[in-house]
PDB file of N, CA and C in Angstrom:
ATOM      1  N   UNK A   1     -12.765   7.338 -15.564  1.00  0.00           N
ATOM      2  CA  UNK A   1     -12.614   8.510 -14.726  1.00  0.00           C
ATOM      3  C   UNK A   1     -12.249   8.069 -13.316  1.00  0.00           C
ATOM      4  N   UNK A   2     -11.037   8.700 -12.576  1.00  0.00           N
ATOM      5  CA  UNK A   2     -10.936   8.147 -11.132  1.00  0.00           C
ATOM      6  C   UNK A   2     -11.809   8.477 -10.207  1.00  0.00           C
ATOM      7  N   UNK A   3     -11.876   7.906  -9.571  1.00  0.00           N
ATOM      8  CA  UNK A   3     -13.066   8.122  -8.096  1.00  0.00           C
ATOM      9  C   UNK A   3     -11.821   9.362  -7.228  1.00  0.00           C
ATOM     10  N   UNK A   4     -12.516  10.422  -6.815  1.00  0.00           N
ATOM     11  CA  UNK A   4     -12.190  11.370  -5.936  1.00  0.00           C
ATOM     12  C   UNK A   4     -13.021  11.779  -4.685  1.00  0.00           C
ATOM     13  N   UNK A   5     -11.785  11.229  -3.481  1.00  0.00           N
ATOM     14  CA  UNK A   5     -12.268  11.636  -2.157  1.00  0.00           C
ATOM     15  C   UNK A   5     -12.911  13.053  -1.602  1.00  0.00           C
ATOM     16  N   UNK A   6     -14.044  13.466  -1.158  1.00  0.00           N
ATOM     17  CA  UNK A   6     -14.321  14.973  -0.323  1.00  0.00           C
ATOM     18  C   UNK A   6     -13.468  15.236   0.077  1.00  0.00           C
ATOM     19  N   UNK A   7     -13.626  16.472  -0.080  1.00  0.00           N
ATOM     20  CA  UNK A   7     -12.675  17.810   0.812  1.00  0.00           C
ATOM     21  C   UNK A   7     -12.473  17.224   2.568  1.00  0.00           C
ATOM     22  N   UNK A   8     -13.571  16.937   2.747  1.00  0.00           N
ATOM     23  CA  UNK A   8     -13.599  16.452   4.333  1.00  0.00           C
ATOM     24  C   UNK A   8     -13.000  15.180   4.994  1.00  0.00           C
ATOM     25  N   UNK A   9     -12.662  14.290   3.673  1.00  0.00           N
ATOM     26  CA  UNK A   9     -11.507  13.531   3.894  1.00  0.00           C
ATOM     27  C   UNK A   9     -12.316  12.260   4.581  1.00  0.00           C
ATOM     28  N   UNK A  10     -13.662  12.491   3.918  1.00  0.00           N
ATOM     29  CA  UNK A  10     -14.688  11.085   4.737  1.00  0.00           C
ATOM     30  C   UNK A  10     -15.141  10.558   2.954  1.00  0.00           C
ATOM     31  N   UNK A  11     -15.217   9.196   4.008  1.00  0.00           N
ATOM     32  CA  UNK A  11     -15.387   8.335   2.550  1.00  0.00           C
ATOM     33  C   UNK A  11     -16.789   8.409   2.170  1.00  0.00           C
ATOM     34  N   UNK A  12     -17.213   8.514   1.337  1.00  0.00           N
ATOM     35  CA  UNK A  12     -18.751   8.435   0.322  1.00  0.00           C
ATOM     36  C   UNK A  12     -18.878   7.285  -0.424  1.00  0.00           C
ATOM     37  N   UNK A  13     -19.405   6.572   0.588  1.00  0.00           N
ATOM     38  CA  UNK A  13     -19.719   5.148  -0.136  1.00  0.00           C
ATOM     39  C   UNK A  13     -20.020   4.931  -1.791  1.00  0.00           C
ATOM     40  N   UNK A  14     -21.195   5.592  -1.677  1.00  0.00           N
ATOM     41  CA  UNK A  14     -21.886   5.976  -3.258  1.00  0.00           C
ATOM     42  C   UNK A  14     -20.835   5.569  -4.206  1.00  0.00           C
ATOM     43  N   UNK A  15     -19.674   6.319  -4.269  1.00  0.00           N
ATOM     44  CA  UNK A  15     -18.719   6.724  -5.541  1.00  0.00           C
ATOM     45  C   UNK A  15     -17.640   5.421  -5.084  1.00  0.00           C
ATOM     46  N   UNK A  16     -17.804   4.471  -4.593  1.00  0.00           N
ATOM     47  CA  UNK A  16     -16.630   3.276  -4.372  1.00  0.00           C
ATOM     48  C   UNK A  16     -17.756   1.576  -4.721  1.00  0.00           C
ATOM     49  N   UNK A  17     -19.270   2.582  -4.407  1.00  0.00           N
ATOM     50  CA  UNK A  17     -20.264   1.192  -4.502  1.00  0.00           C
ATOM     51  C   UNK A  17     -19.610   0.541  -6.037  1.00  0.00           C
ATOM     52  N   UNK A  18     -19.531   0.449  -7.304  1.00  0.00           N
ATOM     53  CA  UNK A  18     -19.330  -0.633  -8.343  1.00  0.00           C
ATOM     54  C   UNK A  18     -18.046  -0.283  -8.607  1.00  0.00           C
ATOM     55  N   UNK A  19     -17.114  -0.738  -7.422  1.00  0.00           N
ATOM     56  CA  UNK A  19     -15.552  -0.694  -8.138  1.00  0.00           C
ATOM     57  C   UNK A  19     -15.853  -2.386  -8.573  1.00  0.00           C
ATOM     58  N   UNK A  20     -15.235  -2.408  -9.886  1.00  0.00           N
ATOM     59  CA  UNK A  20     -15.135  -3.623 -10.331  1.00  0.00           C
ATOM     60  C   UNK A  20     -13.682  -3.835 -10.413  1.00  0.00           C
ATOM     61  N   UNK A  21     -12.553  -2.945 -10.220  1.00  0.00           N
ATOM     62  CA  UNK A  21     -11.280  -3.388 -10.621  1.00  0.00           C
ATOM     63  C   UNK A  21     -10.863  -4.580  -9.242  1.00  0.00           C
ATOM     64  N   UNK A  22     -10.064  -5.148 -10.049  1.00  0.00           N
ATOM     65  CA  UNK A  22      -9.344  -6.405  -8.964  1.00  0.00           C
ATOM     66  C   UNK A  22      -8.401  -5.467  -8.498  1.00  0.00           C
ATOM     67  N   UNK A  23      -7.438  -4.278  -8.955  1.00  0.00           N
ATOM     68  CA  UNK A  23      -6.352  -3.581  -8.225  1.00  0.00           C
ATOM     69  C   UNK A  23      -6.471  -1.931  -8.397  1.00  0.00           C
ATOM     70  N   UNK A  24      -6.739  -1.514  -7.703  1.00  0.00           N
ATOM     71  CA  UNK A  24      -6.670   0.229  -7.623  1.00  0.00           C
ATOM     72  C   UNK A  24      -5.357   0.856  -7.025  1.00  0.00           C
ATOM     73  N   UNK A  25      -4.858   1.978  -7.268  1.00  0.00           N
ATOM     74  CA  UNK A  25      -3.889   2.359  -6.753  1.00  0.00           C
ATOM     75  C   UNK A  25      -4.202   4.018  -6.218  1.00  0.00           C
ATOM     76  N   UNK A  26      -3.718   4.071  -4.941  1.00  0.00           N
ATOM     77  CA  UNK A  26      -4.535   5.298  -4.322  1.00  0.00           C
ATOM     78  C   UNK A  26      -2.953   6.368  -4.190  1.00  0.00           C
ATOM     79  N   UNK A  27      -3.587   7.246  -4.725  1.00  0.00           N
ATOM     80  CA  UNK A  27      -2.873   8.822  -5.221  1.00  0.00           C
ATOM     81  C   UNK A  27      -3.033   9.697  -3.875  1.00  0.00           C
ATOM     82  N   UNK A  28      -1.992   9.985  -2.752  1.00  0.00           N
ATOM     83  CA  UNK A  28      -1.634  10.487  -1.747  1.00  0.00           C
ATOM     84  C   UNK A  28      -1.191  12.250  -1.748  1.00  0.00           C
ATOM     85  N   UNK A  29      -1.470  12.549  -0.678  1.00  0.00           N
ATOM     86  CA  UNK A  29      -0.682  14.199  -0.641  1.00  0.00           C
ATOM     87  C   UNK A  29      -1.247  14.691   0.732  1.00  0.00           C
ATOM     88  N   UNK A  30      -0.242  15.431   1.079  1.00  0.00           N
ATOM     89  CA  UNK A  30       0.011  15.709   2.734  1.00  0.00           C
ATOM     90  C   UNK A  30      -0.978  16.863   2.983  1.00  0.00           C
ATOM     91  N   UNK A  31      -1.798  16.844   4.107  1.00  0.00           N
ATOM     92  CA  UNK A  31      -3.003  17.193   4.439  1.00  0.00           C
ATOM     93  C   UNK A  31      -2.332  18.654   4.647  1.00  0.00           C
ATOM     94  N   UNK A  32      -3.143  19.917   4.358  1.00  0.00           N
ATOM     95  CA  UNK A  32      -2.877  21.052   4.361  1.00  0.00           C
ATOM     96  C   UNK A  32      -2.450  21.766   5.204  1.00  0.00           C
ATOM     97  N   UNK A  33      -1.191  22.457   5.355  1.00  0.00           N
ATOM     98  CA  UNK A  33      -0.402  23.016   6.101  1.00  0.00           C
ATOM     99  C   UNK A  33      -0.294  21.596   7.620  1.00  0.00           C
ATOM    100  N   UNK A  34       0.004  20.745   7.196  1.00  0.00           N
ATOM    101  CA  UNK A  34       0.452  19.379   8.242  1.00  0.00           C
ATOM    102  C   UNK A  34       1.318  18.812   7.988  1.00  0.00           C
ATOM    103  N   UNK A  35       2.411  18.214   8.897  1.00  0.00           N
ATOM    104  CA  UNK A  35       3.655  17.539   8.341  1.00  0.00           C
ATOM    105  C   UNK A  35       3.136  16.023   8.303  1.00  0.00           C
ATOM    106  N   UNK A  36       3.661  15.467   7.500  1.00  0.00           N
ATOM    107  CA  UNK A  36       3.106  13.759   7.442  1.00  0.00           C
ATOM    108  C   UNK A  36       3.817  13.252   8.074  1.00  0.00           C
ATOM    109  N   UNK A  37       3.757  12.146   9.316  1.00  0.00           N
ATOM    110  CA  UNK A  37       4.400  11.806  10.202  1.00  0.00           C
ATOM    111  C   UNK A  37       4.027  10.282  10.498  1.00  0.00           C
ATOM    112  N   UNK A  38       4.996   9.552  11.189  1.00  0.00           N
ATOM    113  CA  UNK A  38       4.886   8.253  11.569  1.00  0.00           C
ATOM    114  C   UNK A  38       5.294   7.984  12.513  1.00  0.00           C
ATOM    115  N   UNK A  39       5.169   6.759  13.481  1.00  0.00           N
ATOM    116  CA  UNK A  39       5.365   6.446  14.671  1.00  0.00           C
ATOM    117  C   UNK A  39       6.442   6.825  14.821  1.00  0.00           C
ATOM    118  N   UNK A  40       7.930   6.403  13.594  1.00  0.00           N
ATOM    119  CA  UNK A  40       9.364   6.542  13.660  1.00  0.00           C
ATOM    120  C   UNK A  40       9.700   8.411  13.390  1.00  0.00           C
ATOM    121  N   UNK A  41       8.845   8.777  12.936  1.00  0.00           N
ATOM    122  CA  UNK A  41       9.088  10.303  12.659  1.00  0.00           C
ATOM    123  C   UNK A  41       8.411  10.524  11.436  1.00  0.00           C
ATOM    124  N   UNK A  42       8.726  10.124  10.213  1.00  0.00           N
ATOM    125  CA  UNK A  42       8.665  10.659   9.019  1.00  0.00           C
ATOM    126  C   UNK A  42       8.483   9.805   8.010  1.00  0.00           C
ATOM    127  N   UNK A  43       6.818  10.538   7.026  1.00  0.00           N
ATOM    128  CA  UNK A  43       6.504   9.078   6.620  1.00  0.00           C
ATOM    129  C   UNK A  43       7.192   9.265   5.110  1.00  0.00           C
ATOM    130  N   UNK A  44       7.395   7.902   4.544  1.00  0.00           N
ATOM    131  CA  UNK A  44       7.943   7.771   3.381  1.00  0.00           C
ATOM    132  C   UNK A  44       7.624   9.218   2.181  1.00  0.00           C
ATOM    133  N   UNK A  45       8.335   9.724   1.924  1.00  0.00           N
ATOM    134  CA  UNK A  45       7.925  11.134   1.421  1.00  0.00           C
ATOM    135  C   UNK A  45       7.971  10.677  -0.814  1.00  0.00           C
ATOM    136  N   UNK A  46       8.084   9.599  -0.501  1.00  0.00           N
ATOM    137  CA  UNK A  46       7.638   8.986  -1.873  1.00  0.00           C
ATOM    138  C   UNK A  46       6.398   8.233  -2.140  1.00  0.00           C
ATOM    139  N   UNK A  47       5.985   7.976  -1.333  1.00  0.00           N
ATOM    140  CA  UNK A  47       4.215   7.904  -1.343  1.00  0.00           C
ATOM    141  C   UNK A  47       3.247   9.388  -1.926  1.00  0.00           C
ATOM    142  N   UNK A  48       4.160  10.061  -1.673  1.00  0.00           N
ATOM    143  CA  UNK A  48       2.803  11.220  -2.166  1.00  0.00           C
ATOM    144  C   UNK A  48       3.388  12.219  -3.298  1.00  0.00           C
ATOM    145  N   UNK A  49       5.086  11.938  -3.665  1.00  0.00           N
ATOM    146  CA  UNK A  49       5.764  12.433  -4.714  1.00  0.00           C
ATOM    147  C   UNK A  49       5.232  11.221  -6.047  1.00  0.00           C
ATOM    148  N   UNK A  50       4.810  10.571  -5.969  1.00  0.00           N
ATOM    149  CA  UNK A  50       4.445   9.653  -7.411  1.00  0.00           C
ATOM    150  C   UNK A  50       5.557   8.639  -7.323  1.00  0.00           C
ATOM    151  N   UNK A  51       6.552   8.251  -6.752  1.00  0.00           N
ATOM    152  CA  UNK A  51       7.970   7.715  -7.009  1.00  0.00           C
ATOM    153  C   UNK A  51       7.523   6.408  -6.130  1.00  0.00           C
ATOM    154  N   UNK A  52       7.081   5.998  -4.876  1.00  0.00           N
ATOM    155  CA  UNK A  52       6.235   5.270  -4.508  1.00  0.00           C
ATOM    156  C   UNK A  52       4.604   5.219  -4.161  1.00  0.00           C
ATOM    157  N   UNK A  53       3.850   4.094  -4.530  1.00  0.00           N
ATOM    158  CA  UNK A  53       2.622   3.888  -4.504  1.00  0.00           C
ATOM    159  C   UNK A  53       2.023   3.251  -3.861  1.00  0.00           C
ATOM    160  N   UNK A  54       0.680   3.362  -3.162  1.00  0.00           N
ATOM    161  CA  UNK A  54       0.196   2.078  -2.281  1.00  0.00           C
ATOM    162  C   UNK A  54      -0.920   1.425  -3.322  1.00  0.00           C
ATOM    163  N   UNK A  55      -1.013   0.218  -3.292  1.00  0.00           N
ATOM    164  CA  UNK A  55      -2.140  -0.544  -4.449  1.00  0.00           C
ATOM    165  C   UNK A  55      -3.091  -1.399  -3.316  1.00  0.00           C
ATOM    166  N   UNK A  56      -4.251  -1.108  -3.784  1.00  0.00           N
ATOM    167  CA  UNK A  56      -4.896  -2.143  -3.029  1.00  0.00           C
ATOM    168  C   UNK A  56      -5.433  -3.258  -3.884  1.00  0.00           C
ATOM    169  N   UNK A  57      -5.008  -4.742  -3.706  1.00  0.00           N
ATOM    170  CA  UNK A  57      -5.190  -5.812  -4.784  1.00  0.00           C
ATOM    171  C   UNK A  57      -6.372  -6.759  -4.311  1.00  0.00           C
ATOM    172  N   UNK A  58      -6.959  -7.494  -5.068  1.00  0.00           N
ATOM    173  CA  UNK A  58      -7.677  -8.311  -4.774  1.00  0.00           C
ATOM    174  C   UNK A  58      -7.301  -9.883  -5.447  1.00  0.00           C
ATOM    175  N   UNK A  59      -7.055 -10.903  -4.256  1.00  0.00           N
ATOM    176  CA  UNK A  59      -6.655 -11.927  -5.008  1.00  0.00           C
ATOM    177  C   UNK A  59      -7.589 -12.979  -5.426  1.00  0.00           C
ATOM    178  N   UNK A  60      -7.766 -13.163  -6.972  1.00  0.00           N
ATOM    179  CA  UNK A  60      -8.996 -13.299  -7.555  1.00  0.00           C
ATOM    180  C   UNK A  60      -9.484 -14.874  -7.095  1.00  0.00           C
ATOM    181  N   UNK A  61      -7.935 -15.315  -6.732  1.00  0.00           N
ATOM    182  CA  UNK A  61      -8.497 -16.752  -6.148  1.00  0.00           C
ATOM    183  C   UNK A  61      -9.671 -16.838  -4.814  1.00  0.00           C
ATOM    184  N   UNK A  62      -8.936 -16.338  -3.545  1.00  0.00           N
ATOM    185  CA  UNK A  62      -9.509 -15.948  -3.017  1.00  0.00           C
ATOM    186  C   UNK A  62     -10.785 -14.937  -2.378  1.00  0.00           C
ATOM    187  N   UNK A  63     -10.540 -14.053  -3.158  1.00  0.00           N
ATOM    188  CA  UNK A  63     -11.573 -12.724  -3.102  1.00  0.00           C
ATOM    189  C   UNK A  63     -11.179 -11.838  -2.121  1.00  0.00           C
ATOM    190  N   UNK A  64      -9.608 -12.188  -1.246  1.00  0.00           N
ATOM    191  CA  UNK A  64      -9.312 -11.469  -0.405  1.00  0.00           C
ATOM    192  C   UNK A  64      -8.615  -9.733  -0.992  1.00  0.00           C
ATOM    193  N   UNK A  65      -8.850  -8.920  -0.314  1.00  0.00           N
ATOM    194  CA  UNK A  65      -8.521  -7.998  -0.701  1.00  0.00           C
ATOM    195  C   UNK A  65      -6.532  -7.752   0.242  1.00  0.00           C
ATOM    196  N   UNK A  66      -5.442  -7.041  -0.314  1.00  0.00           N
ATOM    197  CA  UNK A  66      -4.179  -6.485   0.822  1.00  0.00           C
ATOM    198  C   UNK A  66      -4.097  -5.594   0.019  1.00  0.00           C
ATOM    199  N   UNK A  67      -2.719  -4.788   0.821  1.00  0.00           N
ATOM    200  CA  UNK A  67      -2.496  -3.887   0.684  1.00  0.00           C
ATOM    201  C   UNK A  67      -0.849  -3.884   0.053  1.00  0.00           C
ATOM    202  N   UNK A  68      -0.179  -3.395  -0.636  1.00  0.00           N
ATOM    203  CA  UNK A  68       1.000  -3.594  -1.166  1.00  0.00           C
ATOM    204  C   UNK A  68       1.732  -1.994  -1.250  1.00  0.00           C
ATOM    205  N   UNK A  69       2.495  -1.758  -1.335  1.00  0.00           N
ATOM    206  CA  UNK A  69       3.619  -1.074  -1.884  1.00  0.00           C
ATOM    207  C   UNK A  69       4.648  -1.094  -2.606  1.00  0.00           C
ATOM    208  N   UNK A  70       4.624  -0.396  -3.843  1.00  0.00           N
ATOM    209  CA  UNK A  70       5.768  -0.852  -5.199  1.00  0.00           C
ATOM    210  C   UNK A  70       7.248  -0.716  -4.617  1.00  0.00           C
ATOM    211  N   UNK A  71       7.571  -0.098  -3.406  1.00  0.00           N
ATOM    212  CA  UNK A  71       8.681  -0.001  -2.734  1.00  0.00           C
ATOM    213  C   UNK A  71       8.957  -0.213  -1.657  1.00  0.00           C
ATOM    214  N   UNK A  72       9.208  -0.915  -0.784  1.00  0.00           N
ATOM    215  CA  UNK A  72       9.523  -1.097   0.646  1.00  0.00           C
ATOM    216  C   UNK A  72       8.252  -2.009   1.101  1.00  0.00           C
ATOM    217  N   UNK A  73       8.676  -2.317   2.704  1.00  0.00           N
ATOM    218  CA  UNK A  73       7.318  -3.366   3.502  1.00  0.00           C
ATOM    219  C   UNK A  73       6.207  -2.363   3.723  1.00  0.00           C
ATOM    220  N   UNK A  74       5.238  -3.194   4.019  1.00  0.00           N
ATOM    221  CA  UNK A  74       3.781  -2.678   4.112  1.00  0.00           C
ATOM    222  C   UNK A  74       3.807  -2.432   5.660  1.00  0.00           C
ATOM    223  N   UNK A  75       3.362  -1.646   6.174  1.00  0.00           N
ATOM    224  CA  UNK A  75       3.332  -0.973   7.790  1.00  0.00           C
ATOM    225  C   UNK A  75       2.579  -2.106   8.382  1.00  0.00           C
ATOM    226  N   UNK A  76       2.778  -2.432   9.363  1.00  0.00           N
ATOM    227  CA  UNK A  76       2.311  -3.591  10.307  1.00  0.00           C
ATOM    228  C   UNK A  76       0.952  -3.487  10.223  1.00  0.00           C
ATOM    229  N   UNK A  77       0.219  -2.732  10.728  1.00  0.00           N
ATOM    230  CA  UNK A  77      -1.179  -2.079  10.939  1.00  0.00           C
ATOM    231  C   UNK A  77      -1.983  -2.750   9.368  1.00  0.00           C
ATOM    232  N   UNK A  78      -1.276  -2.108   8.376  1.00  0.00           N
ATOM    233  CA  UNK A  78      -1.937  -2.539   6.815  1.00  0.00           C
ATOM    234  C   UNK A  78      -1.530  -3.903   6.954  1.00  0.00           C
ATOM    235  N   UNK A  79      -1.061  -5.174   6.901  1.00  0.00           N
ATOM    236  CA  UNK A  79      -0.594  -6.121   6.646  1.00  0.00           C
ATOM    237  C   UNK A  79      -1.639  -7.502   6.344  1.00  0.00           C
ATOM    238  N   UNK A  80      -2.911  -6.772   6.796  1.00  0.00           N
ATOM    239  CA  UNK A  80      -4.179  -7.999   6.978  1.00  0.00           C
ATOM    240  C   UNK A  80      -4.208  -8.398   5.320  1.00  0.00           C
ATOM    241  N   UNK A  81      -5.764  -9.019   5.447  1.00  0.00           N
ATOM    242  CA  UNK A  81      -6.566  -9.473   4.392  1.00  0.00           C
ATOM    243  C   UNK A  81      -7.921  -9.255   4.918  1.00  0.00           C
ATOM    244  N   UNK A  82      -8.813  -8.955   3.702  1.00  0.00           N
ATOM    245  CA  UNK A  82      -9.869  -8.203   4.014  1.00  0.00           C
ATOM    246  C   UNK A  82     -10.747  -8.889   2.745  1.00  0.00           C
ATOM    247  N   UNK A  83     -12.122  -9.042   3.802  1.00  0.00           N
ATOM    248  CA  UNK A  83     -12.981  -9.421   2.351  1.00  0.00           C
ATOM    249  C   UNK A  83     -13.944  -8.812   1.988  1.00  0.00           C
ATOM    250  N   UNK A  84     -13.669  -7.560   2.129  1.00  0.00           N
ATOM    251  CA  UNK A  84     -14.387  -6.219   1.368  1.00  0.00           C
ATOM    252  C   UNK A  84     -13.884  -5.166   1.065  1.00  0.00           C
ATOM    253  N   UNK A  85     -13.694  -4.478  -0.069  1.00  0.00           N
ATOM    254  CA  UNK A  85     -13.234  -3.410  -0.737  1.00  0.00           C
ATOM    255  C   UNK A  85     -13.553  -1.982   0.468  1.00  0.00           C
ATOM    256  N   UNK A  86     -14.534  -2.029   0.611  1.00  0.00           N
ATOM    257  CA  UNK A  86     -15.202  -0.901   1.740  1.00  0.00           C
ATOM    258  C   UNK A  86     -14.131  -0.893   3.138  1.00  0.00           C
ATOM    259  N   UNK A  87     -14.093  -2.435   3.977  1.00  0.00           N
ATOM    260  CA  UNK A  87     -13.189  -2.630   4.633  1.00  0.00           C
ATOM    261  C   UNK A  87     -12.073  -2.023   4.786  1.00  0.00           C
ATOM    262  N   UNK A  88     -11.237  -2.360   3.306  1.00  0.00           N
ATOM    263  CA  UNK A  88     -10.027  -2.128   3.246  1.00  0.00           C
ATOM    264  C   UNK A  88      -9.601  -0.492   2.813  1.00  0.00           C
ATOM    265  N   UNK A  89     -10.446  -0.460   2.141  1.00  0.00           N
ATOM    266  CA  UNK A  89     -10.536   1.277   1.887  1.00  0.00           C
ATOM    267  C   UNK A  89     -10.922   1.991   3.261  1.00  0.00           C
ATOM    268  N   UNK A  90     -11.494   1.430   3.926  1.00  0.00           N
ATOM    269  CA  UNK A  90     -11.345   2.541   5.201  1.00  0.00           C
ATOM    270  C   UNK A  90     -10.522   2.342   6.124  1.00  0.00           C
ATOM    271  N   UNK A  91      -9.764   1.483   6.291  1.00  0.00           N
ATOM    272  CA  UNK A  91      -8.728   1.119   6.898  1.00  0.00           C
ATOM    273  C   UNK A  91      -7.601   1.705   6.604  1.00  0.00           C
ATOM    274  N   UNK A  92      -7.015   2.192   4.946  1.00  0.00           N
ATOM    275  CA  UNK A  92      -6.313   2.584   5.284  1.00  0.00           C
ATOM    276  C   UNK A  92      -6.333   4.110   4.766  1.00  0.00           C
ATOM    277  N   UNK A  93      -7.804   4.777   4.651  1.00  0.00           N
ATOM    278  CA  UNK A  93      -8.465   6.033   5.217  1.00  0.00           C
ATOM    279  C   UNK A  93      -7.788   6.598   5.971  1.00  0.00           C
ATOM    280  N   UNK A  94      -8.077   5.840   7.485  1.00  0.00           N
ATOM    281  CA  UNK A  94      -7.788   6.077   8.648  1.00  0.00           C
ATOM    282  C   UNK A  94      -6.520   6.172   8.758  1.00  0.00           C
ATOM    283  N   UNK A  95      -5.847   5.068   8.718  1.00  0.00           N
ATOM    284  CA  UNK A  95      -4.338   4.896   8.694  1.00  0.00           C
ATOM    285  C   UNK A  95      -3.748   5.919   8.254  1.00  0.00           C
ATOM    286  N   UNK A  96      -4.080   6.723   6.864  1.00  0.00           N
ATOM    287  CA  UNK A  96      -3.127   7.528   6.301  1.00  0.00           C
ATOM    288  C   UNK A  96      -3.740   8.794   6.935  1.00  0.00           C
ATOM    289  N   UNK A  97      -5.175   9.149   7.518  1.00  0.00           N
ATOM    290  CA  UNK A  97      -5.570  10.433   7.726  1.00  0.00           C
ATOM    291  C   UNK A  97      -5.088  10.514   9.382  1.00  0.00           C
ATOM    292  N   UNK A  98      -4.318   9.675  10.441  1.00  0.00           N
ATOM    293  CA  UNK A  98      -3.875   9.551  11.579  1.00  0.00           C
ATOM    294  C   UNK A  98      -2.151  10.281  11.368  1.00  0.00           C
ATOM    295  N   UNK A  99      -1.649  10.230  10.046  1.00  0.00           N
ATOM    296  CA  UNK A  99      -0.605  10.534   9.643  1.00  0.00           C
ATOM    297  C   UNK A  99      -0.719  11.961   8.766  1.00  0.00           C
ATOM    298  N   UNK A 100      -1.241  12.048   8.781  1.00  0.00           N
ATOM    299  CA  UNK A 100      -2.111  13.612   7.959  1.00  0.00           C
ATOM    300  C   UNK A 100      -1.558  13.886   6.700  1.00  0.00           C
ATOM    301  N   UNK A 101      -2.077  12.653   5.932  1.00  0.00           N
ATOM    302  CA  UNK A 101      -1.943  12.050   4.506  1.00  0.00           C
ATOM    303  C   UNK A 101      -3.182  11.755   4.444  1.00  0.00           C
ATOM    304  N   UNK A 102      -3.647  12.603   3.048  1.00  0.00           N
ATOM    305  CA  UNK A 102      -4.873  12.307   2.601  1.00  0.00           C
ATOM    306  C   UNK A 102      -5.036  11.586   1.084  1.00  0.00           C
ATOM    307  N   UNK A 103      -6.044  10.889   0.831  1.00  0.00           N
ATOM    308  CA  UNK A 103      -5.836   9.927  -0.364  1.00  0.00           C
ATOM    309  C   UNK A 103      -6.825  10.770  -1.220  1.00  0.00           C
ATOM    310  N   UNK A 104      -6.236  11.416  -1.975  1.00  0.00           N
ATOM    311  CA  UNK A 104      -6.814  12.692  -3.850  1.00  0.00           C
ATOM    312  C   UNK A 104      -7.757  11.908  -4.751  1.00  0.00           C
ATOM    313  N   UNK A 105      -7.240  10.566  -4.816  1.00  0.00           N
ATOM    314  CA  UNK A 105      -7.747   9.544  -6.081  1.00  0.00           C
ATOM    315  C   UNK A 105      -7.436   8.668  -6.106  1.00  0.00           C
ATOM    316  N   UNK A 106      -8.228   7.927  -6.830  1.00  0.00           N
ATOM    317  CA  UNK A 106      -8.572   6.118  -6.695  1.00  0.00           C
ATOM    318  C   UNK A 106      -8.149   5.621  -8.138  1.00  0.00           C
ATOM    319  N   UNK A 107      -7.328   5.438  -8.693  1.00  0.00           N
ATOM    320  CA  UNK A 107      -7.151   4.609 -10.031  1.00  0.00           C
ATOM    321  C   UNK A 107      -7.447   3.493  -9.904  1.00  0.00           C
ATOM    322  N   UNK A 108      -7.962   3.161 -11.201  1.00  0.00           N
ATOM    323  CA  UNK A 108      -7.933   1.636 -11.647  1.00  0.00           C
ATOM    324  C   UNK A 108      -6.395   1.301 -11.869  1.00  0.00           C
ATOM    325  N   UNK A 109      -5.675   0.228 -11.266  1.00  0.00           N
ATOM    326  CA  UNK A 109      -4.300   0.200 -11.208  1.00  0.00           C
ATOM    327  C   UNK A 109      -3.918  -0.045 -13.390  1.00  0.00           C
ATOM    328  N   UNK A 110      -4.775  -0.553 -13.655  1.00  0.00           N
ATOM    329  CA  UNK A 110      -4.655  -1.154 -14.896  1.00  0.00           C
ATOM    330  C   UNK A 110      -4.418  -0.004 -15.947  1.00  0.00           C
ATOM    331  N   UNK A 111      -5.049   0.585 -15.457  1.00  0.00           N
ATOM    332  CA  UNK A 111      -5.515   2.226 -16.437  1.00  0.00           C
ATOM    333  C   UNK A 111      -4.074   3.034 -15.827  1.00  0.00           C
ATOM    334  N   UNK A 112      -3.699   2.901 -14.809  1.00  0.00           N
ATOM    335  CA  UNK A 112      -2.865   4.270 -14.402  1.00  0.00           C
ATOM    336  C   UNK A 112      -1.478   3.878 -14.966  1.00  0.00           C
TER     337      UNK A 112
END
């Protein structure tokens, strides 16, 4: 079953505490009656049509967690490494709720 974000668009630890997947892929859509926007104007409008995806991976060597996209570069801001799932999930929380893109659901990348 996917993990689903509140209405209020704040993260609930609880429901992210035993992610065991090494890669999740987070399911996007433009915050209600708001245009989704980016520093340049306009954010990739295939992030939240299904046609592009953001994945958050964990590299099992390391234990570091990034951030990827099945299409194009990763936004400067996302580009780190992170060594906590919590970390990185609120990072780019923020990131996408500053752009008034909200994240619906959490897949296991494996399952989706």
């Amino acid at each position: 079953m996917p993990l689903m974000l509140s209405d209020s668009h704040e993260l609930n630890t609880q429901n992210y505490k035993y992610n065991l997947a090494k890669e999740v892929e987070l399911i996007l859509k433009p915050a209600a009656g708001k245009t989704p926007k980016d520093v340049l104007g306009a954010l990739d409008k295939r992030l939240y049509t299904g046609e592009n995806t953001v994945t958050l991976s964990m590299d099992p060597q390391y234990c570091l967690w990034t951030v990827k996209y099945r299409y194009g570069a990763v936004p400067e801001k996302l580009q780190g490494r992170y060594t906590s799932y919590y970390k990185i999930l609120e990072l780019v929380t923020n990131y996408f709720k500053k752009r008034n893109v909200e994240i619906v659901e959490i897949k296991d990348a494996a399952t989706a």
